[in-house]
C-alpha atoms as a PDB file:
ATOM      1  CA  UNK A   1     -37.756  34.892  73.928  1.00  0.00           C
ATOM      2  CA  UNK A   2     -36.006  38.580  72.822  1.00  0.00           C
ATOM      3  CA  UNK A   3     -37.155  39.761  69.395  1.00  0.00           C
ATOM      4  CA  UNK A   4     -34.267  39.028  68.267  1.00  0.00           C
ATOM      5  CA  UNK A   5     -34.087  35.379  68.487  1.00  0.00           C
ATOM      6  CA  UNK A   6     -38.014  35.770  67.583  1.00  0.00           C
ATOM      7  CA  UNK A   7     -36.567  37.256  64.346  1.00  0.00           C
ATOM      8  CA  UNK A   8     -34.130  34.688  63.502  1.00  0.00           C
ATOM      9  CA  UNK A   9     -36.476  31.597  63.662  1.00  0.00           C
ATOM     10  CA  UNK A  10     -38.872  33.353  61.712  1.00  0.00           C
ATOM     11  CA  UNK A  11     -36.538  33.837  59.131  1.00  0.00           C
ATOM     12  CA  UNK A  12     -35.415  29.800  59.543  1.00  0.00           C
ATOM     13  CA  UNK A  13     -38.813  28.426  59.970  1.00  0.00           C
ATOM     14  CA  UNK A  14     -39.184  30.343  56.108  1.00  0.00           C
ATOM     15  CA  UNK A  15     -36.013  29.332  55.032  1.00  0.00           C
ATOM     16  CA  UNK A  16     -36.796  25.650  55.837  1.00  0.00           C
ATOM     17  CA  UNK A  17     -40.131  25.951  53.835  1.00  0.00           C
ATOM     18  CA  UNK A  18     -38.554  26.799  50.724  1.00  0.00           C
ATOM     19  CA  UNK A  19     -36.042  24.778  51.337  1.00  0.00           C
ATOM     20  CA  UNK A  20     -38.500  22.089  51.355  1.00  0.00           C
ATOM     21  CA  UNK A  21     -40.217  23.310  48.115  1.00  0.00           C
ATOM     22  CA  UNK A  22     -37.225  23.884  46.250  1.00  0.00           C
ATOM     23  CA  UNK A  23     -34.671  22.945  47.912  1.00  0.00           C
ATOM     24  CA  UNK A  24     -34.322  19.081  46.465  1.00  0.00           C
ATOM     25  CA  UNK A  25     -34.632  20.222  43.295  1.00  0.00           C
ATOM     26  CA  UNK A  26     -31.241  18.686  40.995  1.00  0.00           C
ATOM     27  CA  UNK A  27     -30.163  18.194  37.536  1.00  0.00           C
ATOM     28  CA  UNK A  28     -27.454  17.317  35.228  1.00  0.00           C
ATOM     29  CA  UNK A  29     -25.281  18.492  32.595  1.00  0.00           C
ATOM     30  CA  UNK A  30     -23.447  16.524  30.752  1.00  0.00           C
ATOM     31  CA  UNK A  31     -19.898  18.219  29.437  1.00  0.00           C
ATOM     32  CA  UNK A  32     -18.786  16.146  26.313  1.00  0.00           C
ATOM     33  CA  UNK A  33     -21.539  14.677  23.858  1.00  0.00           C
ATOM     34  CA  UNK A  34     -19.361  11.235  22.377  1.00  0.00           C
ATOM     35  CA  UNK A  35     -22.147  10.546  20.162  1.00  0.00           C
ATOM     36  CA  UNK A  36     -22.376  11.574  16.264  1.00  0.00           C
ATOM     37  CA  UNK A  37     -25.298  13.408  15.666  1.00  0.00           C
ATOM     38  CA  UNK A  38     -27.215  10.572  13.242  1.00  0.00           C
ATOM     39  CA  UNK A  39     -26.634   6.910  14.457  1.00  0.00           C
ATOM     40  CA  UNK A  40     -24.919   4.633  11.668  1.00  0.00           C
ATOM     41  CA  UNK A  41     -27.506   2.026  10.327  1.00  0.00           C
ATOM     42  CA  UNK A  42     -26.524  -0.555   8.000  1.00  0.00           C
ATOM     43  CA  UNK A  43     -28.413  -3.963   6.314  1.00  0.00           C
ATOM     44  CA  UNK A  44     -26.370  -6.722   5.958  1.00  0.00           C
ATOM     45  CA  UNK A  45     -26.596 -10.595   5.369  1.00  0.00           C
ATOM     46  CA  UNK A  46     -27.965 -12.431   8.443  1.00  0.00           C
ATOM     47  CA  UNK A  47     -26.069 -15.728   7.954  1.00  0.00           C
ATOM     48  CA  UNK A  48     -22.570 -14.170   7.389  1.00  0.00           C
ATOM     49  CA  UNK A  49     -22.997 -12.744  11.293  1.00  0.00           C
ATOM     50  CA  UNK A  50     -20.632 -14.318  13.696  1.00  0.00           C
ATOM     51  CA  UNK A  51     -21.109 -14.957  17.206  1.00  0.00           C
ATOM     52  CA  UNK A  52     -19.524 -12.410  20.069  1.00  0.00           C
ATOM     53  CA  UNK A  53     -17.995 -13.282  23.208  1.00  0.00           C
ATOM     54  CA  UNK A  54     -17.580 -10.159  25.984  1.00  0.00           C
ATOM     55  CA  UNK A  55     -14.138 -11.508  27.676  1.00  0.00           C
ATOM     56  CA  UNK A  56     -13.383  -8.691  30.182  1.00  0.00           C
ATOM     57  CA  UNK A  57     -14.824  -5.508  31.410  1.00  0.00           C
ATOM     58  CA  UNK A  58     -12.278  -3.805  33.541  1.00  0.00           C
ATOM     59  CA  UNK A  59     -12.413  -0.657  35.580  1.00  0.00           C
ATOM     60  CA  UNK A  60     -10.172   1.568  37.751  1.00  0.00           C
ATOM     61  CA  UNK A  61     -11.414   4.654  39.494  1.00  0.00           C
ATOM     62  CA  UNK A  62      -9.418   8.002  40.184  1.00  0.00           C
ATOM     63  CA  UNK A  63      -6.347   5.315  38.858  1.00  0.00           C
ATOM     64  CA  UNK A  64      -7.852   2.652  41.662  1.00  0.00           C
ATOM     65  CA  UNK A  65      -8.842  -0.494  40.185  1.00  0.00           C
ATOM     66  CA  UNK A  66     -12.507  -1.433  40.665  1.00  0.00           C
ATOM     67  CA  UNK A  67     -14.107  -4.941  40.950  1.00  0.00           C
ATOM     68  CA  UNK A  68     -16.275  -5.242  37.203  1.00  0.00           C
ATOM     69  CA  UNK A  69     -20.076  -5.296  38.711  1.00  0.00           C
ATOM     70  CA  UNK A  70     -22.129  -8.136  37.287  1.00  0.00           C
ATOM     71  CA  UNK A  71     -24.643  -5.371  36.380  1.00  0.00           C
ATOM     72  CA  UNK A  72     -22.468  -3.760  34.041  1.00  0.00           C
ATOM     73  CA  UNK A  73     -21.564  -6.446  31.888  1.00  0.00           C
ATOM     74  CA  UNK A  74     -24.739  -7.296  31.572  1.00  0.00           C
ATOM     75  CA  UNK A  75     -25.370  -3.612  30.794  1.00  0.00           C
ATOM     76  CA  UNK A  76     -22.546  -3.798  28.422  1.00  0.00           C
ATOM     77  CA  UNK A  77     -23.625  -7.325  26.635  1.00  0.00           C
ATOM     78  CA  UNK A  78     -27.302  -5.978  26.423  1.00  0.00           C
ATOM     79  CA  UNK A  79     -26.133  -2.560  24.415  1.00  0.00           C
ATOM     80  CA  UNK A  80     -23.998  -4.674  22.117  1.00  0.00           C
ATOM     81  CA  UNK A  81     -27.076  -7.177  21.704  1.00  0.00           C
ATOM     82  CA  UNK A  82     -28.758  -4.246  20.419  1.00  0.00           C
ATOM     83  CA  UNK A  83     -27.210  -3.440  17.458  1.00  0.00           C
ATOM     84  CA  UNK A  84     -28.119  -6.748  15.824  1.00  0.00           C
ATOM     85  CA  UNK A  85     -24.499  -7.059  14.441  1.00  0.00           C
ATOM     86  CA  UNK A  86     -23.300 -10.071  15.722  1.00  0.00           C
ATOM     87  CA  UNK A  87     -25.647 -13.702  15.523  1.00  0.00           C
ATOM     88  CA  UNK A  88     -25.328 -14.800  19.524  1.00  0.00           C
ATOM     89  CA  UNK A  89     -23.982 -12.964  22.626  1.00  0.00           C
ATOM     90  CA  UNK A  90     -21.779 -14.799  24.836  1.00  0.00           C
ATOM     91  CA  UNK A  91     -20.320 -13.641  28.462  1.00  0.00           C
ATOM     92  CA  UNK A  92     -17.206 -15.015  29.519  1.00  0.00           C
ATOM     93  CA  UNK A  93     -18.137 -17.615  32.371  1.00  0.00           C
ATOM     94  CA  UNK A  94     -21.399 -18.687  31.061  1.00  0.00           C
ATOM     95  CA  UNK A  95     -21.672 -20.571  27.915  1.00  0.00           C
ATOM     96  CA  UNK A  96     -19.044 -20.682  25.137  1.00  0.00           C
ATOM     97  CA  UNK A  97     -19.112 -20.456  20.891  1.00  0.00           C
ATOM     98  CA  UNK A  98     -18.501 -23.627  19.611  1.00  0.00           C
ATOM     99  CA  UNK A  99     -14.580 -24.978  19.222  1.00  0.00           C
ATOM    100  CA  UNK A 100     -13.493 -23.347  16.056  1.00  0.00           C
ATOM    101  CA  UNK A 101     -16.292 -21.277  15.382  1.00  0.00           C
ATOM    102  CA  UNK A 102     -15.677 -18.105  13.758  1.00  0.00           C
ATOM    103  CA  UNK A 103     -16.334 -15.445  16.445  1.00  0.00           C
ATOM    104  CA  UNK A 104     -15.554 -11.948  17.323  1.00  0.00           C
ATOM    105  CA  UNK A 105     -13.772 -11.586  21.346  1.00  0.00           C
ATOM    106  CA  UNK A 106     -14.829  -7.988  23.267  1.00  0.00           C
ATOM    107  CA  UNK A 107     -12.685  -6.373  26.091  1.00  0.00           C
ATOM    108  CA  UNK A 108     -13.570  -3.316  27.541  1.00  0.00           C
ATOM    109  CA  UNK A 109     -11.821  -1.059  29.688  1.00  0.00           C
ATOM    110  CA  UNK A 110     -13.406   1.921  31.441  1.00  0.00           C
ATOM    111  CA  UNK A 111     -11.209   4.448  33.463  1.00  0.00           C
ATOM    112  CA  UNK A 112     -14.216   6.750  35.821  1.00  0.00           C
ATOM    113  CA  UNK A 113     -12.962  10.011  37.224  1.00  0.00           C
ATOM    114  CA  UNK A 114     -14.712  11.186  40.403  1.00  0.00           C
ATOM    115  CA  UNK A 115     -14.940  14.566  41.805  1.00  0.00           C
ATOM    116  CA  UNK A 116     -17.741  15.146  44.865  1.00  0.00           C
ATOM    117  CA  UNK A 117     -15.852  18.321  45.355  1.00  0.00           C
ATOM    118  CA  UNK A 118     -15.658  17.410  48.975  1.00  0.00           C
ATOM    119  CA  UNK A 119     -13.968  20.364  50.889  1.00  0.00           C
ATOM    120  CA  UNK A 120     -16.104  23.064  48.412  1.00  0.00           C
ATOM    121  CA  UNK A 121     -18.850  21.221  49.696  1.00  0.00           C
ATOM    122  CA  UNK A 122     -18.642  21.502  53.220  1.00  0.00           C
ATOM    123  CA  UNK A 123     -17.810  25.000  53.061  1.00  0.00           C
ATOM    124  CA  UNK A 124     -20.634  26.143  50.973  1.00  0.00           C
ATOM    125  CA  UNK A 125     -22.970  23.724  53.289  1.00  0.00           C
ATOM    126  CA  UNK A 126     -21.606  25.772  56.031  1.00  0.00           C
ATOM    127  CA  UNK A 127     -22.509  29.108  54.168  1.00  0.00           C
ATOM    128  CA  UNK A 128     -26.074  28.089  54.205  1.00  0.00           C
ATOM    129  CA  UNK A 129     -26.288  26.628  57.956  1.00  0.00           C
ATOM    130  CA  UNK A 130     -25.241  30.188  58.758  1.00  0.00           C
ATOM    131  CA  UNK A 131     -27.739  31.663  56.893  1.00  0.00           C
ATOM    132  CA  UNK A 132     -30.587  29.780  58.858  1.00  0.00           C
ATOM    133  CA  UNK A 133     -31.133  27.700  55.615  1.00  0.00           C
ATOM    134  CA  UNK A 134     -31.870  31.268  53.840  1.00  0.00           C
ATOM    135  CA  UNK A 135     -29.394  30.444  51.212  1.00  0.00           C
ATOM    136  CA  UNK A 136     -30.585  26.920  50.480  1.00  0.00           C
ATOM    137  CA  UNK A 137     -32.343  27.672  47.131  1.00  0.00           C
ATOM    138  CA  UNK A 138     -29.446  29.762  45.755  1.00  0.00           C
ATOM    139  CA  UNK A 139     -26.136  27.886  46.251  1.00  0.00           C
ATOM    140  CA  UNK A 140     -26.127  24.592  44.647  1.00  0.00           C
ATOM    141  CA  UNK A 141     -23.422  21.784  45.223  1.00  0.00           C
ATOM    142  CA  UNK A 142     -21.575  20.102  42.670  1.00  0.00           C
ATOM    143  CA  UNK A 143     -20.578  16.043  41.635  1.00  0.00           C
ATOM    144  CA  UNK A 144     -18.417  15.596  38.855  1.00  0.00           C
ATOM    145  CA  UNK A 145     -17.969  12.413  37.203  1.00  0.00           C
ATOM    146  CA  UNK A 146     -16.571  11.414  33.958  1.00  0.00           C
ATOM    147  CA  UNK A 147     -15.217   8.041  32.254  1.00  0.00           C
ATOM    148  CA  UNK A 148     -12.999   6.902  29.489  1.00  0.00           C
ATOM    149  CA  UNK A 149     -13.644   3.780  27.356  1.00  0.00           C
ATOM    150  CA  UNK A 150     -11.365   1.527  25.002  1.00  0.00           C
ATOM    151  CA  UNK A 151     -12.811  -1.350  23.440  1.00  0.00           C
ATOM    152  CA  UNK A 152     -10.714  -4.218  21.996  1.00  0.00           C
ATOM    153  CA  UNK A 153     -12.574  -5.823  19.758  1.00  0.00           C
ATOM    154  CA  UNK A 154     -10.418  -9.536  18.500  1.00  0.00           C
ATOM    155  CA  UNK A 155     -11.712 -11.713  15.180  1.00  0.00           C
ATOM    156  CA  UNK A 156     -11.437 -15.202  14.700  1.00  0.00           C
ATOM    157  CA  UNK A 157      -8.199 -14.858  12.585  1.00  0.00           C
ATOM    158  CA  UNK A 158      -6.454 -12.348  15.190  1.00  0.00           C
ATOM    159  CA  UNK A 159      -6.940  -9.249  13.398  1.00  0.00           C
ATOM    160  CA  UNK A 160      -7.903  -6.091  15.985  1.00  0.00           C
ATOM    161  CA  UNK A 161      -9.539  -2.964  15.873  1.00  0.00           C
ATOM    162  CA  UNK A 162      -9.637  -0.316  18.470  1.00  0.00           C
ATOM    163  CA  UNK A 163     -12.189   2.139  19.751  1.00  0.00           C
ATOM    164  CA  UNK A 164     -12.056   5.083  22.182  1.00  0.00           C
ATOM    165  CA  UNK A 165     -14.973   7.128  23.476  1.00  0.00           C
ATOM    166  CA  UNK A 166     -15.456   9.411  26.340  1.00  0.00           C
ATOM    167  CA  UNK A 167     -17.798  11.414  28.333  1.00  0.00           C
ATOM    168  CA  UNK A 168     -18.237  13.706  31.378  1.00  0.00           C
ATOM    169  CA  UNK A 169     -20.870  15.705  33.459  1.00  0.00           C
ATOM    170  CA  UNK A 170     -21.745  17.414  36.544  1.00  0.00           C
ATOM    171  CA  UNK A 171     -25.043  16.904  38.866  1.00  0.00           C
ATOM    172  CA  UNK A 172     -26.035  20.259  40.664  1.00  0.00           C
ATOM    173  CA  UNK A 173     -28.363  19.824  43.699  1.00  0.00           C
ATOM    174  CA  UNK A 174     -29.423  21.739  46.443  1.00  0.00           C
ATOM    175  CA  UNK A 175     -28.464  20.724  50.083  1.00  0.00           C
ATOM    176  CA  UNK A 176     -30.278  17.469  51.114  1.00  0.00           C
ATOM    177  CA  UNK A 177     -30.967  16.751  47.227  1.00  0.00           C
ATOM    178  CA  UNK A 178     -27.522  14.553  47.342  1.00  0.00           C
ATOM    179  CA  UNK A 179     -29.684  11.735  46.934  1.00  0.00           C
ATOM    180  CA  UNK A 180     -28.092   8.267  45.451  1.00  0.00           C
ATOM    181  CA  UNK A 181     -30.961   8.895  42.666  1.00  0.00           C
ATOM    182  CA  UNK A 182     -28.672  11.688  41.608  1.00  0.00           C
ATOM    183  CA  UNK A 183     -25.520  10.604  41.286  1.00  0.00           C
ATOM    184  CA  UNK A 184     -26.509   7.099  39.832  1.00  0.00           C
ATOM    185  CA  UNK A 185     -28.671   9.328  36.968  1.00  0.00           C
ATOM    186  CA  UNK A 186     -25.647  10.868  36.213  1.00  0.00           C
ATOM    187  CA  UNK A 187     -23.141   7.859  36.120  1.00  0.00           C
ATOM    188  CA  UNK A 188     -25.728   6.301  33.559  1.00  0.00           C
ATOM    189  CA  UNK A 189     -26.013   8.994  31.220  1.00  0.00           C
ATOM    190  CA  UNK A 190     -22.455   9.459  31.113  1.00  0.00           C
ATOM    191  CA  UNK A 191     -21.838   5.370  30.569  1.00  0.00           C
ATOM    192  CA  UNK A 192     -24.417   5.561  27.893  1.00  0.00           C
ATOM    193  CA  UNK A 193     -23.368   8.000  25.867  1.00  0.00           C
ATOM    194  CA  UNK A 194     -19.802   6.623  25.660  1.00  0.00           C
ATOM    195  CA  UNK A 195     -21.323   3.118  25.037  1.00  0.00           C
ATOM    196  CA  UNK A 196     -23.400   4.422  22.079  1.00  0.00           C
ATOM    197  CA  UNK A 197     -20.180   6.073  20.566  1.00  0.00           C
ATOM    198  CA  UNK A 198     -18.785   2.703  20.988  1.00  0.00           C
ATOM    199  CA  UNK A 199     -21.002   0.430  19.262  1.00  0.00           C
ATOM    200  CA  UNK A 200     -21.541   3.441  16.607  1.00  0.00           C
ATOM    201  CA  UNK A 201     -17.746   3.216  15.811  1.00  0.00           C
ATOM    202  CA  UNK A 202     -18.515  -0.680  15.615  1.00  0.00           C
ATOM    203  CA  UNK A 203     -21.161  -0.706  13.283  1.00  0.00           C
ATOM    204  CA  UNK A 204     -19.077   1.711  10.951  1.00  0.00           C
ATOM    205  CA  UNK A 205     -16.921  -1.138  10.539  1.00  0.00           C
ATOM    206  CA  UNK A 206     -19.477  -3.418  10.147  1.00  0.00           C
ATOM    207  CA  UNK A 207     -17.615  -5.126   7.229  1.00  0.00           C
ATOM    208  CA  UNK A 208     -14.631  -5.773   8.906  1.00  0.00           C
ATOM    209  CA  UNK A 209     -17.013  -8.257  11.401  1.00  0.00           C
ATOM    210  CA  UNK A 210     -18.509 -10.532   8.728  1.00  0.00           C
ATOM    211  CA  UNK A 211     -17.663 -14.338   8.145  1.00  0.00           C
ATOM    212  CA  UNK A 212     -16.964 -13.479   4.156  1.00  0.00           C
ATOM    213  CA  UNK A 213     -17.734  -9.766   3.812  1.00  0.00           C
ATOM    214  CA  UNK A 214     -16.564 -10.622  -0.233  1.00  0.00           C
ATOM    215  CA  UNK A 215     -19.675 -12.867  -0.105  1.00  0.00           C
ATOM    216  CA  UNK A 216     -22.246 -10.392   0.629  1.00  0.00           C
ATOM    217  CA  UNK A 217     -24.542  -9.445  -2.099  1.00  0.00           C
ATOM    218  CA  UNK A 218     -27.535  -6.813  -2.826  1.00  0.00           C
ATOM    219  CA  UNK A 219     -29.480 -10.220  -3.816  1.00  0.00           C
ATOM    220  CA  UNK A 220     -29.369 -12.130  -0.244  1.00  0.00           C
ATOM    221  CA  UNK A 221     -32.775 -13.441   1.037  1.00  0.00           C
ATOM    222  CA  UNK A 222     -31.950 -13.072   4.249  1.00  0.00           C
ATOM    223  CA  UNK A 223     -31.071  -9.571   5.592  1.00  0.00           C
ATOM    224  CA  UNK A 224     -31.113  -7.565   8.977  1.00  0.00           C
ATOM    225  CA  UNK A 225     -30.602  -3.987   9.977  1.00  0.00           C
ATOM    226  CA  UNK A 226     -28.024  -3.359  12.344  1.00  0.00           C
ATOM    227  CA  UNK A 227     -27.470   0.331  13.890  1.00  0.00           C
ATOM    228  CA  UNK A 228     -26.996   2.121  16.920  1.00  0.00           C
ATOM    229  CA  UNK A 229     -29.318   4.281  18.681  1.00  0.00           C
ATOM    230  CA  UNK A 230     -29.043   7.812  20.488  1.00  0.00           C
ATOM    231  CA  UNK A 231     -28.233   7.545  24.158  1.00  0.00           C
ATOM    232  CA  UNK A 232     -31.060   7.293  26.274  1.00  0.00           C
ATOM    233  CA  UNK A 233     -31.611  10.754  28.601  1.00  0.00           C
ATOM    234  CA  UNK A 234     -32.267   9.267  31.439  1.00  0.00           C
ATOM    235  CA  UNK A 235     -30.445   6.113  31.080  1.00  0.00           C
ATOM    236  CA  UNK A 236     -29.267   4.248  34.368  1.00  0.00           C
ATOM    237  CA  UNK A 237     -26.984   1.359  35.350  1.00  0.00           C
ATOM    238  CA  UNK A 238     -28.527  -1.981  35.615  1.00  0.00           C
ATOM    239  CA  UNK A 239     -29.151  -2.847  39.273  1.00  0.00           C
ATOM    240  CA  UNK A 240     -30.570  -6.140  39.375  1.00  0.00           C
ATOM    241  CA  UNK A 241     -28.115  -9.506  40.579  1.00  0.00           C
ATOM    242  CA  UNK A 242     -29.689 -12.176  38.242  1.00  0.00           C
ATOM    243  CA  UNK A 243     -26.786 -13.626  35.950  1.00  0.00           C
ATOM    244  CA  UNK A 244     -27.410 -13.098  32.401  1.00  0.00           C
ATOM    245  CA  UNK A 245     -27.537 -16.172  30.221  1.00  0.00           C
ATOM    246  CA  UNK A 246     -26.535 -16.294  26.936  1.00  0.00           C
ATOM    247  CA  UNK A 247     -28.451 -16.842  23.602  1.00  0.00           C
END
């Protein structure tokens, strides 16, 4: 073997070990913060709450429309469950509010944006091979990913109310630190901070949501705080299969 090629996997053989200790190293910034900075709480009358029924959840991708996973709407249902607004949490599908009952109908629409800035990528990756690995700890790779949100929210008379939220981020990783880990950390952060600035939006109106907000008085017995809380850091879609039932 010529010094020369004695040289060069020296200098991979040490490239690969840092590689290895730093090299799968990753994290996430997050571009637009949806949220307000204090949550809205409220107290309000327990028995002048009205049921909630999550219709649709539909999503399109880069314009593409996307079959709703189960998980999310069960992700969805669970956040709105949360803020204690509504009495009972229905899911279209399962169980149904009683004919004629007074109830307040959910649809959600979520447009994602995706960016694995594929060809940048590939020529950065091949940057590094060249380098024996050398370059692994400097040049990071990118994933963008973003979403918009529009919640319909329907009362029991036909009056509507709107809401719009959105929220986008990048994951920076080293090579081999693509990991699915990754990219699903940053898809949930991004999800939940738009779904916080949703149901924050939501509990402002609290009001509008009540069976006989003209009814409500400082004197009811019966009262419950309802409220939103700040998005959760590491926050990540729900992956499990088992339906949700409903209250």
């Amino acid at each position: 073997m010529t010094t020369r090629h004695s040289r060069l996997l020296t200098y991979g053989l040490a490239g690969l070990v840092v590689l290895l200790a730093s090299g799968c190293s990753h994290w996430i910034e997050l571009n637009d913060q949806a949220t307000p900075p204090t949550p809205s709480q409220a107290t309000i009358a327990s028995d002048l709450r009205v049921p909630l029924l999550l219709e649709t959840v539909h999503i399109t991708q880069n314009g593409a429309p996307l079959a709703t996973p189960p998980a999310l709407e069960r992700q969805v249902l669970g956040a709105l469950e949360t803020t204690q607004l509504f009495s009972q949490h229905f899911q279209s599908g399962y169980a149904q509010p009683e004919p004629n009952q007074a109830h307040v109908t959910i649809r959600l629409s979520m447009d994602n944006h995706v960016e694995p800035h594929a060809g940048e990528t590939a020529f950065r990756g091949f940057v590094i091979g060249a380098s024996m690995f050398l370059l692994a700890p400097v040049i990071s790779l990118d994933y963008d990913y973003g979403t918009e949100m529009a919640l319909e929210v329907e009362r029991w008379d036909g009056q509507t109310k709107q809401y719009t939220a959105s929220s986008s981020g990048t994951a920076h990783y080293y090579l081999f630190g693509a990991s699915p880990h990754v990219i699903e950390e940053l898809k949930g952060q991004v999800t939940d901070t738009c779904l916080t600035s949703l149901l924050d939006q939501l509990v402002r109106d609290h009001t509008f949501y009540l069976a006989d907000s003209s009814s409500q008085s400082e004197s009811a017995i019966r009262t419950v705080s309802v409220g939103t809380r700040r998005p959760i850091a590491d926050a990540h879609p729900v992956s499990t299969n088992t339906p949700a039932s409903s209250p």
